[in-house]
N, C-alpha and C. Protein backbone atom coordinates (compact mmCIF):
# COMPACT_ATOMS: atom_id res chain seq x y z
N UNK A 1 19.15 7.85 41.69
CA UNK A 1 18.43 7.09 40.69
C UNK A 1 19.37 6.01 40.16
N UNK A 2 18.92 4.76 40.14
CA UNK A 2 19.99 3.54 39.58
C UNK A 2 19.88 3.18 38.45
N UNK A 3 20.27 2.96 37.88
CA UNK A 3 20.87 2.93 35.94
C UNK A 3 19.69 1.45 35.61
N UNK A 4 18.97 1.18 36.59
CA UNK A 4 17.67 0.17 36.31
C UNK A 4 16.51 1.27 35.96
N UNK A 5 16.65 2.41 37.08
CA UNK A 5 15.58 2.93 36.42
C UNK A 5 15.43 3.79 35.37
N UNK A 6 16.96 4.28 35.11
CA UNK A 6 16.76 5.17 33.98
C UNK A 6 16.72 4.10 32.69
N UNK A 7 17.25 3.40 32.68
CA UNK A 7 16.77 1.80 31.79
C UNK A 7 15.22 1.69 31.11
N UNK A 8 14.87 1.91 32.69
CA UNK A 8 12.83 1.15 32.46
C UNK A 8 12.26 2.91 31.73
N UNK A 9 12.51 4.28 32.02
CA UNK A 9 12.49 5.53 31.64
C UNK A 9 12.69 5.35 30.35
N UNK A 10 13.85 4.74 29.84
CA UNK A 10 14.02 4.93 28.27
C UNK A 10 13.63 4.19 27.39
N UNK A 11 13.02 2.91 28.12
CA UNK A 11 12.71 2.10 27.37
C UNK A 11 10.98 2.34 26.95
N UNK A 12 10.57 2.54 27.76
CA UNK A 12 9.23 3.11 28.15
C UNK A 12 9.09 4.84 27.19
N UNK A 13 9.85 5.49 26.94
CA UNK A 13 10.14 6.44 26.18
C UNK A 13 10.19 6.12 24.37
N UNK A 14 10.83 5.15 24.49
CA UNK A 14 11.14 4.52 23.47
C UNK A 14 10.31 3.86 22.51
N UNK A 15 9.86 3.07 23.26
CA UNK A 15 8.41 2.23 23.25
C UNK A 15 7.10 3.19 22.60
N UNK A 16 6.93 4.46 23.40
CA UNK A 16 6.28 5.22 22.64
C UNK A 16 6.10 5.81 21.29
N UNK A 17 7.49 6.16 21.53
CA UNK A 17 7.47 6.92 20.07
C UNK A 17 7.61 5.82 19.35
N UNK A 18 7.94 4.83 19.27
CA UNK A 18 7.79 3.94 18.41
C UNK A 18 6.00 3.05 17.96
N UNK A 19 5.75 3.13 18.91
CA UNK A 19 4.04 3.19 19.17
C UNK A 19 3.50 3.98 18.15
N UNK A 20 3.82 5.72 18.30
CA UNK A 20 2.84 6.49 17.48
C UNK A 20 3.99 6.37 16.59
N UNK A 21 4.79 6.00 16.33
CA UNK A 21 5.48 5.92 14.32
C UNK A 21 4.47 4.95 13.84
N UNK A 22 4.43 3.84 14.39
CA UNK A 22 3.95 2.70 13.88
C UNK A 22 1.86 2.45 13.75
N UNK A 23 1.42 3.50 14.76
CA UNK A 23 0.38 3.85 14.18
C UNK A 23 0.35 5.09 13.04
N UNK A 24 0.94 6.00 12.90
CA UNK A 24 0.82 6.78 12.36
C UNK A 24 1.37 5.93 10.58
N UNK A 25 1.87 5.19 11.08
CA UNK A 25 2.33 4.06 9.37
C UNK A 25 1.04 3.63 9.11
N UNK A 26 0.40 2.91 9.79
CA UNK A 26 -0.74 1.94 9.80
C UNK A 26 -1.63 2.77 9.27
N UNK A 27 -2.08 4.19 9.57
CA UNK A 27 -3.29 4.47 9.26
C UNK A 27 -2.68 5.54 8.24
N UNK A 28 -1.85 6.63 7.98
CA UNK A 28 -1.45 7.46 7.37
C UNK A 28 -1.62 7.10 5.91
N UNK A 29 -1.06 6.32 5.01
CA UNK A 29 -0.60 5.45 3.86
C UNK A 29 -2.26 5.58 3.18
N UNK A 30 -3.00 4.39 4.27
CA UNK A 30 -4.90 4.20 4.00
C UNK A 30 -4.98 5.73 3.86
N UNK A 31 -5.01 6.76 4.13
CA UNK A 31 -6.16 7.64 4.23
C UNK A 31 -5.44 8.36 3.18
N UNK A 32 -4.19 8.53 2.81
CA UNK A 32 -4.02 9.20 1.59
C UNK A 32 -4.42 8.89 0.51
N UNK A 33 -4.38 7.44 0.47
CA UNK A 33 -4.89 6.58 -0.52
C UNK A 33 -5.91 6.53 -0.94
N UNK A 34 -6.92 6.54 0.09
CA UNK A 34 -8.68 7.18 -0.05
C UNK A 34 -8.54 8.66 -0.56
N UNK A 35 -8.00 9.48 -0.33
CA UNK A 35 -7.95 11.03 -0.55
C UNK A 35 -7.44 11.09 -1.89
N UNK A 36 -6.32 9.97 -2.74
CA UNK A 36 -5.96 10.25 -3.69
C UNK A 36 -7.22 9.62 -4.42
N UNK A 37 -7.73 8.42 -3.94
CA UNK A 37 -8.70 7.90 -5.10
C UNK A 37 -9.40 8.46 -5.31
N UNK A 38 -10.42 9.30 -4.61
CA UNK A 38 -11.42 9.97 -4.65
C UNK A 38 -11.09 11.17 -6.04
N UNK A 39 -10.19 11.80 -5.72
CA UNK A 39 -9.57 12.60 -7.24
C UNK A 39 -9.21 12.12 -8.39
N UNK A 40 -8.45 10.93 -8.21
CA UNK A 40 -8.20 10.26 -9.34
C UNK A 40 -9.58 9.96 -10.13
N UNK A 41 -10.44 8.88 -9.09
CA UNK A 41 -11.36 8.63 -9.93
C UNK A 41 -12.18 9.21 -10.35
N UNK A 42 -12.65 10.52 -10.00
CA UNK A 42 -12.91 11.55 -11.01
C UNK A 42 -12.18 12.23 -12.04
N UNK A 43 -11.15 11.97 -12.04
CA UNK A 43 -10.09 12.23 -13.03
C UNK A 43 -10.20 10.99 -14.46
N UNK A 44 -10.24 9.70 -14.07
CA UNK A 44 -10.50 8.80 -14.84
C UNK A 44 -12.06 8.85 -15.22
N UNK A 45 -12.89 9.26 -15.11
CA UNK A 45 -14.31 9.55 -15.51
C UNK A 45 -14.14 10.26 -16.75
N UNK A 46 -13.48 10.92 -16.93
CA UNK A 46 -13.08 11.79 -18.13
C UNK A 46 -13.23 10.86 -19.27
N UNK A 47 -14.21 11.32 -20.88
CA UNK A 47 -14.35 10.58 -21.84
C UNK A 47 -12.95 9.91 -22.49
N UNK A 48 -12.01 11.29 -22.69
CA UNK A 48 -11.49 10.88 -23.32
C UNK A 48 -9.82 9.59 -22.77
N UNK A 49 -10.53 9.77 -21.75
CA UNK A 49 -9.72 8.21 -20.65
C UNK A 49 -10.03 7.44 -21.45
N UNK A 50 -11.37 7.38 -21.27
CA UNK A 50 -11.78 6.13 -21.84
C UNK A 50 -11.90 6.00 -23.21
N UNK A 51 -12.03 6.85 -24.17
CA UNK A 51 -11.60 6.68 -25.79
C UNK A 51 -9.65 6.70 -25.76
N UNK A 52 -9.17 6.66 -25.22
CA UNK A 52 -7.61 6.47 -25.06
C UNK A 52 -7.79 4.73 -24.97
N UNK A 53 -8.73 4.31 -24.23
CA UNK A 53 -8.57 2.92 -23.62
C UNK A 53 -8.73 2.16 -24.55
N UNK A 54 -10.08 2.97 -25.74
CA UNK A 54 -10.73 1.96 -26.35
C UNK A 54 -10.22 1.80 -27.49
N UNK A 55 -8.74 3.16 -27.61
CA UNK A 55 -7.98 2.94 -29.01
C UNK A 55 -6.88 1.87 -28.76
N UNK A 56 -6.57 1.91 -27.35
CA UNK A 56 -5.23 1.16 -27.17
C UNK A 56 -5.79 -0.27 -27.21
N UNK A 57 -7.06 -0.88 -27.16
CA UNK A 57 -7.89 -1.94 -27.16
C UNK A 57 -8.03 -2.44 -28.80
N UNK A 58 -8.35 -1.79 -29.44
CA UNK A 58 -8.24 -1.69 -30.81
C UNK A 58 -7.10 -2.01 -31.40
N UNK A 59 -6.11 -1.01 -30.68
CA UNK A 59 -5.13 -1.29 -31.71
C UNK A 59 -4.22 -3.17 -31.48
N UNK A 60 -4.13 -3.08 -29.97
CA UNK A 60 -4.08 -4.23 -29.55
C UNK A 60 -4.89 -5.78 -30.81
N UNK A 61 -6.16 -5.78 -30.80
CA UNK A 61 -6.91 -6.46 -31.21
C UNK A 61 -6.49 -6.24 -32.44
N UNK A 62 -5.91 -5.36 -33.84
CA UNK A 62 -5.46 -5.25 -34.84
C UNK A 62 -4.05 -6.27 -34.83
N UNK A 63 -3.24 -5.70 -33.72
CA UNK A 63 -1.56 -6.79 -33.62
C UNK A 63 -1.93 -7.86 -33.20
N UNK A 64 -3.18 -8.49 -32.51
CA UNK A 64 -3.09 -9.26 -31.98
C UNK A 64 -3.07 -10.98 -33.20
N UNK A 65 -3.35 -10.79 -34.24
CA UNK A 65 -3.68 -12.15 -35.42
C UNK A 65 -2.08 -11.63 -36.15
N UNK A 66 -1.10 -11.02 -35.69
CA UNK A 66 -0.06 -10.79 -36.62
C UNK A 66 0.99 -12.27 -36.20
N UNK A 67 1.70 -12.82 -36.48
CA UNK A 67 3.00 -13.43 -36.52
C UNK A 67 4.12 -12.90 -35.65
N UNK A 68 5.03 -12.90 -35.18
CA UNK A 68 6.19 -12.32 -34.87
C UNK A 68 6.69 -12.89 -33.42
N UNK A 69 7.59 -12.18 -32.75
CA UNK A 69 8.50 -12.51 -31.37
C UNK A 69 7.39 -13.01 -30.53
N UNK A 70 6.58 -11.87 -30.41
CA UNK A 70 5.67 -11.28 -29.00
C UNK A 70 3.97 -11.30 -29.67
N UNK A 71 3.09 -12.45 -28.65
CA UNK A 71 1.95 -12.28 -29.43
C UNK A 71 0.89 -11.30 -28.92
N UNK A 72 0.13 -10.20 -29.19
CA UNK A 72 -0.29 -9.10 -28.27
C UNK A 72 -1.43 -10.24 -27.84
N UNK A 73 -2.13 -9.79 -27.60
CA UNK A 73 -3.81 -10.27 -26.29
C UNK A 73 -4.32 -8.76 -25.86
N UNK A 74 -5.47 -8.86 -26.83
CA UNK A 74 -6.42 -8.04 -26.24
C UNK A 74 -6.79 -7.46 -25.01
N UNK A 75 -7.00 -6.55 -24.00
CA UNK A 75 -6.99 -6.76 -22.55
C UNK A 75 -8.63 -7.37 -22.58
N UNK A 76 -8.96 -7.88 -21.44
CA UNK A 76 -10.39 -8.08 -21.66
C UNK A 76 -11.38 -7.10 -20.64
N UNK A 77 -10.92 -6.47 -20.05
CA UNK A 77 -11.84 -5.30 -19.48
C UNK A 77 -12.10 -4.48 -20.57
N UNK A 78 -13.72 -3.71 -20.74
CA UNK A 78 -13.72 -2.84 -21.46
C UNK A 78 -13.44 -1.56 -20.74
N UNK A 79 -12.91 -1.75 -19.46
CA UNK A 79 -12.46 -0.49 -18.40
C UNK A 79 -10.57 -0.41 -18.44
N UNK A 80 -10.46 0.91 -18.50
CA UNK A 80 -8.61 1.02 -17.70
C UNK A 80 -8.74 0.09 -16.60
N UNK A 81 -7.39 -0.35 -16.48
CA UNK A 81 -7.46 -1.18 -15.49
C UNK A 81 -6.88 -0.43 -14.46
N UNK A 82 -6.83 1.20 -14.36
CA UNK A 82 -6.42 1.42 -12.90
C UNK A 82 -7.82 1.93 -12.15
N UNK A 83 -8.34 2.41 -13.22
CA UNK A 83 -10.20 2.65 -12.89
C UNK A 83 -10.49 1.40 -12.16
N UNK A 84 -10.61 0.10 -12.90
CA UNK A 84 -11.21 -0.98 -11.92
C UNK A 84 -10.72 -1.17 -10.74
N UNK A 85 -9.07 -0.89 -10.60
CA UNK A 85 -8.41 -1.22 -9.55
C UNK A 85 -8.91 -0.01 -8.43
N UNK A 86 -9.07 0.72 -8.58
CA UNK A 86 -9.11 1.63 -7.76
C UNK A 86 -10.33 1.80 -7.18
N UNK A 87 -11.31 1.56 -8.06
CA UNK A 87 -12.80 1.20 -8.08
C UNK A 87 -13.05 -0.37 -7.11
N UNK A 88 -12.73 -1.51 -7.13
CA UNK A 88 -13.20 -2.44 -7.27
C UNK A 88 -11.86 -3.25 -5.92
N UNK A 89 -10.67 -2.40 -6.08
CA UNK A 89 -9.67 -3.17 -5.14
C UNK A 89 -8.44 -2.57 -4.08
N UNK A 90 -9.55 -1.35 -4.15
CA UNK A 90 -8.59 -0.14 -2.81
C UNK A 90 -8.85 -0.86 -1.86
N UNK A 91 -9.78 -1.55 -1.24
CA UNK A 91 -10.55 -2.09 -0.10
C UNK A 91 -9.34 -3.41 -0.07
N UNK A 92 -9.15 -4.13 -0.16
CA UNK A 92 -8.01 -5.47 -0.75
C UNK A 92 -6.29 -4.63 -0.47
N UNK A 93 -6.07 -3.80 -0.93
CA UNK A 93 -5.29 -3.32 -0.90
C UNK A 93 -4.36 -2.80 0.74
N UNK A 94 -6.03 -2.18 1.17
CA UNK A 94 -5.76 -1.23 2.38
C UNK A 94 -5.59 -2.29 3.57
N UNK A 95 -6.10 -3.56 3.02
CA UNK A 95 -6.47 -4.66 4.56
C UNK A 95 -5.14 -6.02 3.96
N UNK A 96 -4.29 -5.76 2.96
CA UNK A 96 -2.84 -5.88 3.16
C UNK A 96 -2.12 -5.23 3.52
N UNK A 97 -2.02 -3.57 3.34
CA UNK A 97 -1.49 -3.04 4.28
C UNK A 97 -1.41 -2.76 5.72
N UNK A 98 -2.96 -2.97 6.06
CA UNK A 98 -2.63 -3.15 7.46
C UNK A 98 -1.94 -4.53 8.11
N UNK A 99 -2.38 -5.17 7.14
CA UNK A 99 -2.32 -6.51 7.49
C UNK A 99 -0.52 -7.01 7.85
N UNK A 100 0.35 -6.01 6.81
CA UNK A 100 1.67 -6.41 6.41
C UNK A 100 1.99 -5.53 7.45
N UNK A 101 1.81 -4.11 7.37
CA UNK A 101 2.37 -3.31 8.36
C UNK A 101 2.47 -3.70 9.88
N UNK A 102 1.13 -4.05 10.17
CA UNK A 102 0.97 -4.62 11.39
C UNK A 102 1.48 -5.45 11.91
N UNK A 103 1.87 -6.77 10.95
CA UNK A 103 2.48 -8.20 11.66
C UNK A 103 3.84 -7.69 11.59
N UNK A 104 4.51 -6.73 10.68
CA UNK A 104 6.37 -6.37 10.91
C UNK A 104 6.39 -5.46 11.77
N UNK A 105 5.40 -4.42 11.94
CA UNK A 105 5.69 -3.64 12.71
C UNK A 105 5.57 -4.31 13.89
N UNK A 106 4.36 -5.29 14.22
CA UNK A 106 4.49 -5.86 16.26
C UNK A 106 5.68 -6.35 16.41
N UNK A 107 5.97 -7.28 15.32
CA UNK A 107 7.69 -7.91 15.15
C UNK A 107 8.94 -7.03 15.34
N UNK A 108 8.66 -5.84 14.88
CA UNK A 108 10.09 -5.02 14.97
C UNK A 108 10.19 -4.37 16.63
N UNK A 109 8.81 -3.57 16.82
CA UNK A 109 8.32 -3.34 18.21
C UNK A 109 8.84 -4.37 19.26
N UNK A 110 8.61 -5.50 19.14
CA UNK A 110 9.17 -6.94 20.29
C UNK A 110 10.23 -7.07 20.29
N UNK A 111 11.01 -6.88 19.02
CA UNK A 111 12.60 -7.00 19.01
C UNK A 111 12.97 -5.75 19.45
N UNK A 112 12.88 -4.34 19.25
CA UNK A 112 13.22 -3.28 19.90
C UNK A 112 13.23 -3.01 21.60
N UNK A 113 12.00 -3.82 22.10
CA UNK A 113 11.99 -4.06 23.67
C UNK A 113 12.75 -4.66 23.89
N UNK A 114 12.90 -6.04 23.07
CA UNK A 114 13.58 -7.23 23.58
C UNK A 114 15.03 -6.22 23.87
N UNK A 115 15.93 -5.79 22.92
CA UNK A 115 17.10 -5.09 22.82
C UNK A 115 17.16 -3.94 23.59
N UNK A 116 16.70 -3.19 24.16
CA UNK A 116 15.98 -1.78 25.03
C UNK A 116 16.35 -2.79 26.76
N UNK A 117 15.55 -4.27 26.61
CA UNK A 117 15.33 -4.38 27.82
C UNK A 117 16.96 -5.19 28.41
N UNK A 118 17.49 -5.43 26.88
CA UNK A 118 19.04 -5.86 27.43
C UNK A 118 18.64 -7.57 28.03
N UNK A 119 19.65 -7.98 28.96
CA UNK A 119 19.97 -9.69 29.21
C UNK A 119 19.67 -9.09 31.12
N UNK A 120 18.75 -9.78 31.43
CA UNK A 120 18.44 -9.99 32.53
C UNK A 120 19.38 -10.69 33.45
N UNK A 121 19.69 -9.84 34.30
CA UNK A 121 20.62 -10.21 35.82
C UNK A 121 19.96 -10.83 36.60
């Protein structure tokens, strides 16, 4: 066996497992993320989430006509904003992650062959 083919063997070896890391990145991350929201946001359904929200809204809107360093601002959702986020921008979220994962990961993948396949004789 000539040290070309155990070359094309390891590279081809290599290549794989780097394959299923890089799917298993891509999709792993999304589906926990769905699995956590789904709990969370029944977790944030809870009243007193939202009477927490509507005191910290309040109190906000009380500091907010005061003088000083720092001027507060009301939030303007009458929702938590991890409720909306989670509600309204998991979807946004999941299609940057693929989006980011995907273009570094093909990038790292090409440079790992490139280096695997060495300087051509």
């Amino acid at each position: 066996m000539d040290g070309r083919r155990v070359s094309s063997h390891v590279t081809t070896w290599t290549m794989a497992v780097f394959l299923t890391l890089w799917a298993a990145t891509l999709v792993g991350p999304p589906i926990a993320l769905l699995r956590w929201r789904a709990a969370r946001l029944a977790e944030l359904d809870a009243p007193a989430i939202q009477a927490d929200w509507d005191a910290f809204r309040d109190e906000m809107r009380r500091q907010s006509g005061r003088t000083g360093p720092v001027q507060r601002k009301v939030p303007r959702s009458p929702e938590p904003p991890e409720r909306v986020w989670l509600r309204d921008y998991v979807g946004l979220a999941i299609a940057a992650w693929v989006a980011l994962t995907g273009v570094l990961g093909g990038f790292l993948g090409l440079a790992i062959r490139g280096i695997l396949r060495g300087v051509p004789r």
